[in-house]
ModelCIF file with pLDDT and N, C-alpha, C, O atoms, coordinates in Angstrom:
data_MODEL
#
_entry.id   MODEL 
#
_entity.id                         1 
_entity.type                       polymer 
_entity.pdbx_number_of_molecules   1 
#
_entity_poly.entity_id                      1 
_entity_poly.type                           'polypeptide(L)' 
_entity_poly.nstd_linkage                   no 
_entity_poly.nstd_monomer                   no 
_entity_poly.pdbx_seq_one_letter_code       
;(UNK)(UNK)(UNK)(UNK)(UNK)(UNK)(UNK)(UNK)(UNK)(UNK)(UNK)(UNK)(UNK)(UNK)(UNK)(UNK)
(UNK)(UNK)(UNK)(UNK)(UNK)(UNK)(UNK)(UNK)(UNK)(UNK)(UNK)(UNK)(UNK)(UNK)(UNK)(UNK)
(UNK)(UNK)(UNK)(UNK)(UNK)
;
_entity_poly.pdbx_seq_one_letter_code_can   XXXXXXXXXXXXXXXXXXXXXXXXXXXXXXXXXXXXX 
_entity_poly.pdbx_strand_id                 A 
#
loop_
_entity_poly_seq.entity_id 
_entity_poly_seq.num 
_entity_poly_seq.mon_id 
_entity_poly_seq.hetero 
1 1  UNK n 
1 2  UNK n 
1 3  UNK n 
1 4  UNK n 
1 5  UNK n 
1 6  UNK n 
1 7  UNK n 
1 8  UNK n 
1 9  UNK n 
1 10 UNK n 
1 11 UNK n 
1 12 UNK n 
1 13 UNK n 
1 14 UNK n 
1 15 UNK n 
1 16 UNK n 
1 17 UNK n 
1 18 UNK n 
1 19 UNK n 
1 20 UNK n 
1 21 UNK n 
1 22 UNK n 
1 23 UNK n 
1 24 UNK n 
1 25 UNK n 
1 26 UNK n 
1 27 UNK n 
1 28 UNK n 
1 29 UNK n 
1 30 UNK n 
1 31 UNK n 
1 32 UNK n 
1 33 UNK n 
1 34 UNK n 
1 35 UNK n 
1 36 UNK n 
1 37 UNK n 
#
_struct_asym.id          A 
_struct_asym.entity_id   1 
#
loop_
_ma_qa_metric.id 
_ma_qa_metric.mode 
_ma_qa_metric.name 
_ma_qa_metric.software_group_id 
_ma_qa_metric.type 
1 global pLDDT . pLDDT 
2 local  pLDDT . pLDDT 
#
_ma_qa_metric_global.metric_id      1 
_ma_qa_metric_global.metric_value   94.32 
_ma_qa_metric_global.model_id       1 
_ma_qa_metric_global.ordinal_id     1 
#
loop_
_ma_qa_metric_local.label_asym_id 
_ma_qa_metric_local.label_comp_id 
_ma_qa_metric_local.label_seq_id 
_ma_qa_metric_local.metric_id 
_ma_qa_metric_local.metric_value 
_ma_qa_metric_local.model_id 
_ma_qa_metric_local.ordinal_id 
A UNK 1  2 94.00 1 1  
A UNK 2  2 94.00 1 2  
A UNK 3  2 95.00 1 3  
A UNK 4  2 96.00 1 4  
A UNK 5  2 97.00 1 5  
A UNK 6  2 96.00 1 6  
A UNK 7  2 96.00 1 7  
A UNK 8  2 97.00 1 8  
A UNK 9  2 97.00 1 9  
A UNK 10 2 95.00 1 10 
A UNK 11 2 95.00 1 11 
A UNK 12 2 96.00 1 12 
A UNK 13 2 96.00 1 13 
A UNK 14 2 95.00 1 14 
A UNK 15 2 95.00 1 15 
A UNK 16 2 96.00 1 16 
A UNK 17 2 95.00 1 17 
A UNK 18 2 94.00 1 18 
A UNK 19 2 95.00 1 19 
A UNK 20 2 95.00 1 20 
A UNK 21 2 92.00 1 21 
A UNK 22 2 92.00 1 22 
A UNK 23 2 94.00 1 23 
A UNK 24 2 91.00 1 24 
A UNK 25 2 88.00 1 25 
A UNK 26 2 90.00 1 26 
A UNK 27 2 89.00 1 27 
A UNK 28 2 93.00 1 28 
A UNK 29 2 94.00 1 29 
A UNK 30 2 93.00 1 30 
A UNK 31 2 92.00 1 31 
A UNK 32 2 95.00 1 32 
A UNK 33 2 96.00 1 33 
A UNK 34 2 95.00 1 34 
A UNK 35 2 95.00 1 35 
A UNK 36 2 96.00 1 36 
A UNK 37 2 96.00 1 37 
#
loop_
_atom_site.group_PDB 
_atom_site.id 
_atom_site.type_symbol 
_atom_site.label_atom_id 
_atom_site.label_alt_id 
_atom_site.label_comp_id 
_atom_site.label_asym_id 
_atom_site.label_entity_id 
_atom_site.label_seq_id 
_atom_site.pdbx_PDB_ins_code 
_atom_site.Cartn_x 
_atom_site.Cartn_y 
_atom_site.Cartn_z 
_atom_site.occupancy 
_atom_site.B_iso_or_equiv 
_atom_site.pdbx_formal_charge 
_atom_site.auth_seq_id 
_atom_site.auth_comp_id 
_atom_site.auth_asym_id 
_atom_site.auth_atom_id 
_atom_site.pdbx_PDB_model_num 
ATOM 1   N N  . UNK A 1 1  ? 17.908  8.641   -5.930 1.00 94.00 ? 1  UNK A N  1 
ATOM 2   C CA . UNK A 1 1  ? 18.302  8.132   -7.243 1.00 94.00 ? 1  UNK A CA 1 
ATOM 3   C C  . UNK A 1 1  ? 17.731  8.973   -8.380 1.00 94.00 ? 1  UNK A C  1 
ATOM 4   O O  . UNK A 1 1  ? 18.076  8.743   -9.539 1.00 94.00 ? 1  UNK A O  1 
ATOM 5   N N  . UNK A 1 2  ? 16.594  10.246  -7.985 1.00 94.00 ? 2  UNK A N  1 
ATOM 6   C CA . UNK A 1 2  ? 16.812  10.962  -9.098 1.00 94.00 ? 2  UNK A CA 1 
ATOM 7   C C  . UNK A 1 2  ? 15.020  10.814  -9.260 1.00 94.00 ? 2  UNK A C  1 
ATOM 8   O O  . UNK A 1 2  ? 14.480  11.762  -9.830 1.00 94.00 ? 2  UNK A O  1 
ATOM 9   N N  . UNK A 1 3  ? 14.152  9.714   -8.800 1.00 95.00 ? 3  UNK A N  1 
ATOM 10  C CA . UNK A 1 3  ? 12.775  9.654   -8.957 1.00 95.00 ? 3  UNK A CA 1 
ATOM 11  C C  . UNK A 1 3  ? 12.036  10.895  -8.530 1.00 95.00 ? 3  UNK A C  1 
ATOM 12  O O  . UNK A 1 3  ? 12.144  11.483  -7.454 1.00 95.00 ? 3  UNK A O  1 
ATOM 13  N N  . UNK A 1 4  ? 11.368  11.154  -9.422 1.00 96.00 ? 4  UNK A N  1 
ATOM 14  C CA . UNK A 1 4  ? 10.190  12.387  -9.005 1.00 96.00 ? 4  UNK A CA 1 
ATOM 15  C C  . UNK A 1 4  ? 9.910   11.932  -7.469 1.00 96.00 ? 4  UNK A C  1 
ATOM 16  O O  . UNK A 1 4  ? 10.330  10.832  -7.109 1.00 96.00 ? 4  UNK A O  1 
ATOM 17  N N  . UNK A 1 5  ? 9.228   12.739  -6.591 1.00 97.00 ? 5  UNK A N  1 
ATOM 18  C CA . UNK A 1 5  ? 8.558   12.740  -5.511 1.00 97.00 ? 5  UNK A CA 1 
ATOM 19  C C  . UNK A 1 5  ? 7.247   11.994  -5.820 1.00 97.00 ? 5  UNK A C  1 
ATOM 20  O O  . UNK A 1 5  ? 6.875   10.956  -5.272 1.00 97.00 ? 5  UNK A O  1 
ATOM 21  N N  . UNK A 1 6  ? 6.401   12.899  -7.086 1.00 96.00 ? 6  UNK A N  1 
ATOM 22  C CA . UNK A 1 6  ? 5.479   12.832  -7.616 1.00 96.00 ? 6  UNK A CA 1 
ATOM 23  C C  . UNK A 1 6  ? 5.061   10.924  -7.627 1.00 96.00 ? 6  UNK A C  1 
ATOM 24  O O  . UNK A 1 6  ? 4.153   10.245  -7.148 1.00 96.00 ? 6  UNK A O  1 
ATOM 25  N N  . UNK A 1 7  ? 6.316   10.638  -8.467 1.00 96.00 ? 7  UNK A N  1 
ATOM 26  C CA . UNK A 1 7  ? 6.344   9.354   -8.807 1.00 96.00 ? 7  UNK A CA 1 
ATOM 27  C C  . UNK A 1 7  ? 6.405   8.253   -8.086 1.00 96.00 ? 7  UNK A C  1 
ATOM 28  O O  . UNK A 1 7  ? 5.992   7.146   -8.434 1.00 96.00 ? 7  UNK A O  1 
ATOM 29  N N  . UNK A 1 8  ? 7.126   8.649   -6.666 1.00 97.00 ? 8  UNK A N  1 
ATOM 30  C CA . UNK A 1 8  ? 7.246   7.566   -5.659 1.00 97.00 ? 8  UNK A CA 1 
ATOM 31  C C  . UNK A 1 8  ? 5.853   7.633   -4.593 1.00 97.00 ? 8  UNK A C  1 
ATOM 32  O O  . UNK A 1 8  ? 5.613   6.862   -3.664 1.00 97.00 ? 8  UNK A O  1 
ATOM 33  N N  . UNK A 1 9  ? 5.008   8.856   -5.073 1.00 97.00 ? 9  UNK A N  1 
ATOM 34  C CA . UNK A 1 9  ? 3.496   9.300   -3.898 1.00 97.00 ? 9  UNK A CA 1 
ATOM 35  C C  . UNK A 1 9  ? 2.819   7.949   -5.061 1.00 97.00 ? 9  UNK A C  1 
ATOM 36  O O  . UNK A 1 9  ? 2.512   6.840   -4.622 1.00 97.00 ? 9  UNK A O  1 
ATOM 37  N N  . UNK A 1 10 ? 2.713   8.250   -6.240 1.00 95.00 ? 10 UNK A N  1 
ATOM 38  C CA . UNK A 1 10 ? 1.670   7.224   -6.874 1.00 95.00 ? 10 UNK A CA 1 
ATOM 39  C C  . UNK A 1 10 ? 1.861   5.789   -7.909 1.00 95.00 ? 10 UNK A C  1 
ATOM 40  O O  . UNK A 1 10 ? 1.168   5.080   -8.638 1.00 95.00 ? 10 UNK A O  1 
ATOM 41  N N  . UNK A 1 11 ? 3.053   5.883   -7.507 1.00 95.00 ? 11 UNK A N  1 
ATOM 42  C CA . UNK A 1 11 ? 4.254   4.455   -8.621 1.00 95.00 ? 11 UNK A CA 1 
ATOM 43  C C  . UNK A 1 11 ? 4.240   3.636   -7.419 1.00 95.00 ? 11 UNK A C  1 
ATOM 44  O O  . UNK A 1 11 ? 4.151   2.457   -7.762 1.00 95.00 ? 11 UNK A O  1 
ATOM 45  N N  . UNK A 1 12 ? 4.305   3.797   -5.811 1.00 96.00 ? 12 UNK A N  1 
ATOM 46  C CA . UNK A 1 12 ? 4.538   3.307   -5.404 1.00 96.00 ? 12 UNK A CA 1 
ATOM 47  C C  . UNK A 1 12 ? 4.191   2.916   -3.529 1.00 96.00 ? 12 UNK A C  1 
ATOM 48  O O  . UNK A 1 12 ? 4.189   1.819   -2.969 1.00 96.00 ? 12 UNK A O  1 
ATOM 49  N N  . UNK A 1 13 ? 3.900   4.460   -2.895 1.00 96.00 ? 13 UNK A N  1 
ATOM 50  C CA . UNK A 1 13 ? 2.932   3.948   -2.577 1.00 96.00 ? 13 UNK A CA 1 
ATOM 51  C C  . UNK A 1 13 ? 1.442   3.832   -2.404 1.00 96.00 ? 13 UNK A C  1 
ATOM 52  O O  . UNK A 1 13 ? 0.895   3.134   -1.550 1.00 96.00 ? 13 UNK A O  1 
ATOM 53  N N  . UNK A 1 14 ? 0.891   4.522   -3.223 1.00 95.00 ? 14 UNK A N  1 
ATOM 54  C CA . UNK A 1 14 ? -0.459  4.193   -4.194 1.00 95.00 ? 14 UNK A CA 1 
ATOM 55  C C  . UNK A 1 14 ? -0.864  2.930   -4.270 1.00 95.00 ? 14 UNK A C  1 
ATOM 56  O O  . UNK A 1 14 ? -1.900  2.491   -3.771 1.00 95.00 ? 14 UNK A O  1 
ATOM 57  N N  . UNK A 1 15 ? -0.116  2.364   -4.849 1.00 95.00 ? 15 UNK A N  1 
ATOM 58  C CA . UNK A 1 15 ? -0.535  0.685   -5.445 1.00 95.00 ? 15 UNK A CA 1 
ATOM 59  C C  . UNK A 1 15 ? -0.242  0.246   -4.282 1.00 95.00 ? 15 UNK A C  1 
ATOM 60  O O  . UNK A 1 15 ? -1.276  -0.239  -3.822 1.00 95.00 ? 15 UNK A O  1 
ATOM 61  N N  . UNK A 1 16 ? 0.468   0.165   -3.667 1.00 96.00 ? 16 UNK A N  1 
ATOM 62  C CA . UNK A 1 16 ? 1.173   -0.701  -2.572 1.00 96.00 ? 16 UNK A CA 1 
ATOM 63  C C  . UNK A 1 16 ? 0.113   -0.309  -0.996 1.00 96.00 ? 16 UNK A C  1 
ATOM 64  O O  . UNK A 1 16 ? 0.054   -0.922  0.070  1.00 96.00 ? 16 UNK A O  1 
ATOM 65  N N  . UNK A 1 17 ? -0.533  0.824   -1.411 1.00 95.00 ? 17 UNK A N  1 
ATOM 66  C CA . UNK A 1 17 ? -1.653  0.539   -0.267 1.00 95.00 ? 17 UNK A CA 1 
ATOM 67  C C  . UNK A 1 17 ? -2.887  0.521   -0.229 1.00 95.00 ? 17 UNK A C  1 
ATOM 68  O O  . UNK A 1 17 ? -3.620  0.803   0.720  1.00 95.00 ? 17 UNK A O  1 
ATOM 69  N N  . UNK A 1 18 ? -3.296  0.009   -1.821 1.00 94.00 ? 18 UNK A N  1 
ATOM 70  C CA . UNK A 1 18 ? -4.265  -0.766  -2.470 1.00 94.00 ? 18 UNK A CA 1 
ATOM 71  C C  . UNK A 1 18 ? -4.117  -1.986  -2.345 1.00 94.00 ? 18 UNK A C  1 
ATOM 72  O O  . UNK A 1 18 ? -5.060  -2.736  -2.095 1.00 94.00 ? 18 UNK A O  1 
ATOM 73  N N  . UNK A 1 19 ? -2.545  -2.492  -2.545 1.00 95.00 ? 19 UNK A N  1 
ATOM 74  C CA . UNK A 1 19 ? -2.574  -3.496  -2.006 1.00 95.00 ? 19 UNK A CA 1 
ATOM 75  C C  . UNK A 1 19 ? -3.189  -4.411  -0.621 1.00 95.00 ? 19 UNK A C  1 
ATOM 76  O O  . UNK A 1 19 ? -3.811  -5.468  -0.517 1.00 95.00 ? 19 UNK A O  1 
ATOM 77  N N  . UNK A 1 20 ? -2.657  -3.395  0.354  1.00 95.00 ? 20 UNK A N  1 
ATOM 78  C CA . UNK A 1 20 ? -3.423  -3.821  1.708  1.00 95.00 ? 20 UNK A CA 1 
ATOM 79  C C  . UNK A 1 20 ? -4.286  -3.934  1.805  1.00 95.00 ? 20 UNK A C  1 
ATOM 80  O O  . UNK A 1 20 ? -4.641  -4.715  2.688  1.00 95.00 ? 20 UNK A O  1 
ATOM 81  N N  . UNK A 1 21 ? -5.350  -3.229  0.959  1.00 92.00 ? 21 UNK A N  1 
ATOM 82  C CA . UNK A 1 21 ? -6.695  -3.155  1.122  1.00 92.00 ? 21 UNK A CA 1 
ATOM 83  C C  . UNK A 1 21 ? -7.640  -4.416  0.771  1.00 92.00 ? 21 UNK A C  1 
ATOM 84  O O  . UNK A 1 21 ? -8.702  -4.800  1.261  1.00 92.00 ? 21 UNK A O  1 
ATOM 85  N N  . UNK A 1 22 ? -6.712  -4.975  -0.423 1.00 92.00 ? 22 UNK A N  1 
ATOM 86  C CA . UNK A 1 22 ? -7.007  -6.234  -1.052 1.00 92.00 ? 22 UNK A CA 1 
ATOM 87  C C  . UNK A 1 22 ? -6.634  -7.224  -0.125 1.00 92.00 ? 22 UNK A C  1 
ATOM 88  O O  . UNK A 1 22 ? -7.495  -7.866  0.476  1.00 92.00 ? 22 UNK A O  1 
ATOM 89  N N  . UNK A 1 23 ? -5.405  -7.410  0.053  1.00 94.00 ? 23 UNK A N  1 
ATOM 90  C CA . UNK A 1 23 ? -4.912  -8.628  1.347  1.00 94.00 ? 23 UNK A CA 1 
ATOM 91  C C  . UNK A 1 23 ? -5.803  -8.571  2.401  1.00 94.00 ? 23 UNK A C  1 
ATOM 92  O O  . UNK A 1 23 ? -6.331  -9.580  2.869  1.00 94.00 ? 23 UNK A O  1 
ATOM 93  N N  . UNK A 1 24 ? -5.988  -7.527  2.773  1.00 91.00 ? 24 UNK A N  1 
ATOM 94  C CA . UNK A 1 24 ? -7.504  -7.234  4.036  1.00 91.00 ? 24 UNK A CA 1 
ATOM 95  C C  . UNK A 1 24 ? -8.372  -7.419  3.567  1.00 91.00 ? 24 UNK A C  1 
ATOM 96  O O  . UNK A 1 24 ? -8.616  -8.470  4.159  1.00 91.00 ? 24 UNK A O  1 
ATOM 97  N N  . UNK A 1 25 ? -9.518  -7.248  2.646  1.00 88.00 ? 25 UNK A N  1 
ATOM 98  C CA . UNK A 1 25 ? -10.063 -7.851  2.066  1.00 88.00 ? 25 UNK A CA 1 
ATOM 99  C C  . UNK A 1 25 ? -10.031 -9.645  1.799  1.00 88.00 ? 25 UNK A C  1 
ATOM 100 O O  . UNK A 1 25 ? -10.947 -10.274 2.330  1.00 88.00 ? 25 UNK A O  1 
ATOM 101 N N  . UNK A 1 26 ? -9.428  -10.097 1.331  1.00 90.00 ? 26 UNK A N  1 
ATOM 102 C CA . UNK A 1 26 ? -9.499  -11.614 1.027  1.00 90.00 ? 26 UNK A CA 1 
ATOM 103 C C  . UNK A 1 26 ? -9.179  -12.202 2.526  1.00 90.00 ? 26 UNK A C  1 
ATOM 104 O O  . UNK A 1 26 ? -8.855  -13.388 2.598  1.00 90.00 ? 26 UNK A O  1 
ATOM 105 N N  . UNK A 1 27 ? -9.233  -11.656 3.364  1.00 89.00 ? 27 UNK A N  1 
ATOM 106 C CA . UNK A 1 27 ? -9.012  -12.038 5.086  1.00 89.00 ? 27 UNK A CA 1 
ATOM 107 C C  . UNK A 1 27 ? -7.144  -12.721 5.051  1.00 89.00 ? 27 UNK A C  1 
ATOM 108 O O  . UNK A 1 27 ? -6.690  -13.557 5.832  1.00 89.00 ? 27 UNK A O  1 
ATOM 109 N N  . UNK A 1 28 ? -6.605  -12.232 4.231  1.00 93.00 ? 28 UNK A N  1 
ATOM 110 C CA . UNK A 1 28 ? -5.555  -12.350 4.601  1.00 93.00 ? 28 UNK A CA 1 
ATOM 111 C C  . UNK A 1 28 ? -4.049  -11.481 5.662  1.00 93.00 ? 28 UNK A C  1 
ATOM 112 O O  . UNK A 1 28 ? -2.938  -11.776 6.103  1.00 93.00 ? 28 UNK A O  1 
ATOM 113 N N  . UNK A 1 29 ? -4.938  -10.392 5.620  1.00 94.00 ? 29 UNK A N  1 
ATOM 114 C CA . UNK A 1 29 ? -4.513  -9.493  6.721  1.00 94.00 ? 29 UNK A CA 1 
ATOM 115 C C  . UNK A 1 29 ? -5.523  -9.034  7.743  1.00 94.00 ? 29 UNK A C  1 
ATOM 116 O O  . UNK A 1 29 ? -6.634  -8.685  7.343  1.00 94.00 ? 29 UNK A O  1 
ATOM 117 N N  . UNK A 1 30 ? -5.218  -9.002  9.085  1.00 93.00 ? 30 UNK A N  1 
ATOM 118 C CA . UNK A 1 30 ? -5.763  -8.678  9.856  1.00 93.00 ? 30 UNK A CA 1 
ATOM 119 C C  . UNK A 1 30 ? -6.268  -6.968  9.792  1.00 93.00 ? 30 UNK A C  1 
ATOM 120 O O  . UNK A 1 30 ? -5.668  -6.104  9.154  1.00 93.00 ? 30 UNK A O  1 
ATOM 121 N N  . UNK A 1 31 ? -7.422  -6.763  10.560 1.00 92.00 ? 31 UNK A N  1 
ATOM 122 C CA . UNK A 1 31 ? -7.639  -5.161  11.117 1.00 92.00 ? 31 UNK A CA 1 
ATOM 123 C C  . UNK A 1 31 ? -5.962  -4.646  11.342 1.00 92.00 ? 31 UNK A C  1 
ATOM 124 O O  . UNK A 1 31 ? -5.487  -3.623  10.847 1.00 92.00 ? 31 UNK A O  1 
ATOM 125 N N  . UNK A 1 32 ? -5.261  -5.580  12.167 1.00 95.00 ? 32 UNK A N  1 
ATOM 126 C CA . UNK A 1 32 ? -4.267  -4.618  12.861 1.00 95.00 ? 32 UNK A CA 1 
ATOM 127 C C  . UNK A 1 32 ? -3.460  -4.970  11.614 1.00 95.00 ? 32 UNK A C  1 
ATOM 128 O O  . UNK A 1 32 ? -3.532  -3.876  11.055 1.00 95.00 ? 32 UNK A O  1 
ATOM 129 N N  . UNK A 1 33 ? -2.707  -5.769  10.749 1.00 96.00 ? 33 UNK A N  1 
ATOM 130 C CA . UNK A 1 33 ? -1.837  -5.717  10.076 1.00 96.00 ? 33 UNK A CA 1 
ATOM 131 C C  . UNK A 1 33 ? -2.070  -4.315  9.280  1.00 96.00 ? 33 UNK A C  1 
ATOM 132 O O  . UNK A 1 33 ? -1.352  -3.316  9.233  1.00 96.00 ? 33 UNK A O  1 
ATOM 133 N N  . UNK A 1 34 ? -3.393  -4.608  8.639  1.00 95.00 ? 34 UNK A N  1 
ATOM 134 C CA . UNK A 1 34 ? -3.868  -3.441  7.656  1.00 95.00 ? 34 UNK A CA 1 
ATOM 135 C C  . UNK A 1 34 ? -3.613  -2.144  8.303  1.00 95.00 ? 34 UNK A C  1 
ATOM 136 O O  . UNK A 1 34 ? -3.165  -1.428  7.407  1.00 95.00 ? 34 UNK A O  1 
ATOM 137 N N  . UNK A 1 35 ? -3.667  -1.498  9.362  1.00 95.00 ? 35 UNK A N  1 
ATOM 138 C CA . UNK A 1 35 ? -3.481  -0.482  10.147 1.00 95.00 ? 35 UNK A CA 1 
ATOM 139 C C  . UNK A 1 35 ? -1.589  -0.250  10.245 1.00 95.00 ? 35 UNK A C  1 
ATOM 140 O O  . UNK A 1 35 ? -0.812  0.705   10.220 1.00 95.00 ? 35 UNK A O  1 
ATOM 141 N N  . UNK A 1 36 ? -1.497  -1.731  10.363 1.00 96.00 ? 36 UNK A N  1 
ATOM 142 C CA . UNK A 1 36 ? -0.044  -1.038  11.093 1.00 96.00 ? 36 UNK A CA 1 
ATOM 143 C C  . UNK A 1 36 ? 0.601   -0.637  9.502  1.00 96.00 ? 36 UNK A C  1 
ATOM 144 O O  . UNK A 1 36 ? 1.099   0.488   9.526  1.00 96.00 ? 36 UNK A O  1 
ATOM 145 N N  . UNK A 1 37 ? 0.685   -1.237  8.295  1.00 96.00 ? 37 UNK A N  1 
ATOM 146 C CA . UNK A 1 37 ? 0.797   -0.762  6.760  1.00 96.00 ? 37 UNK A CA 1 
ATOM 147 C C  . UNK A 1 37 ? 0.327   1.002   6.836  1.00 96.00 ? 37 UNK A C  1 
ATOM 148 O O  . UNK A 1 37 ? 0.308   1.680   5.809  1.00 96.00 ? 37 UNK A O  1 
#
């Protein structure tokens, strides 16, 4: 659709695997969920 590369490495999944880190964190994801992300 025209998005930088650039933009989809840190717009998207950047945050989105900070995210996991947090959901793993608050024990809402497992060792393995967090891994398989």
């Amino acid at each position: 659709a025209g998005v930088p590369a650039e933009r989809v490495l840190l717009d998207l999944v950047a945050p989105a695997q900070a995210e996991v880190g947090e959901r793993w964190a608050r024990n809402e994801w497992s060792v393995a969920q967090e891994h398989a992300a």
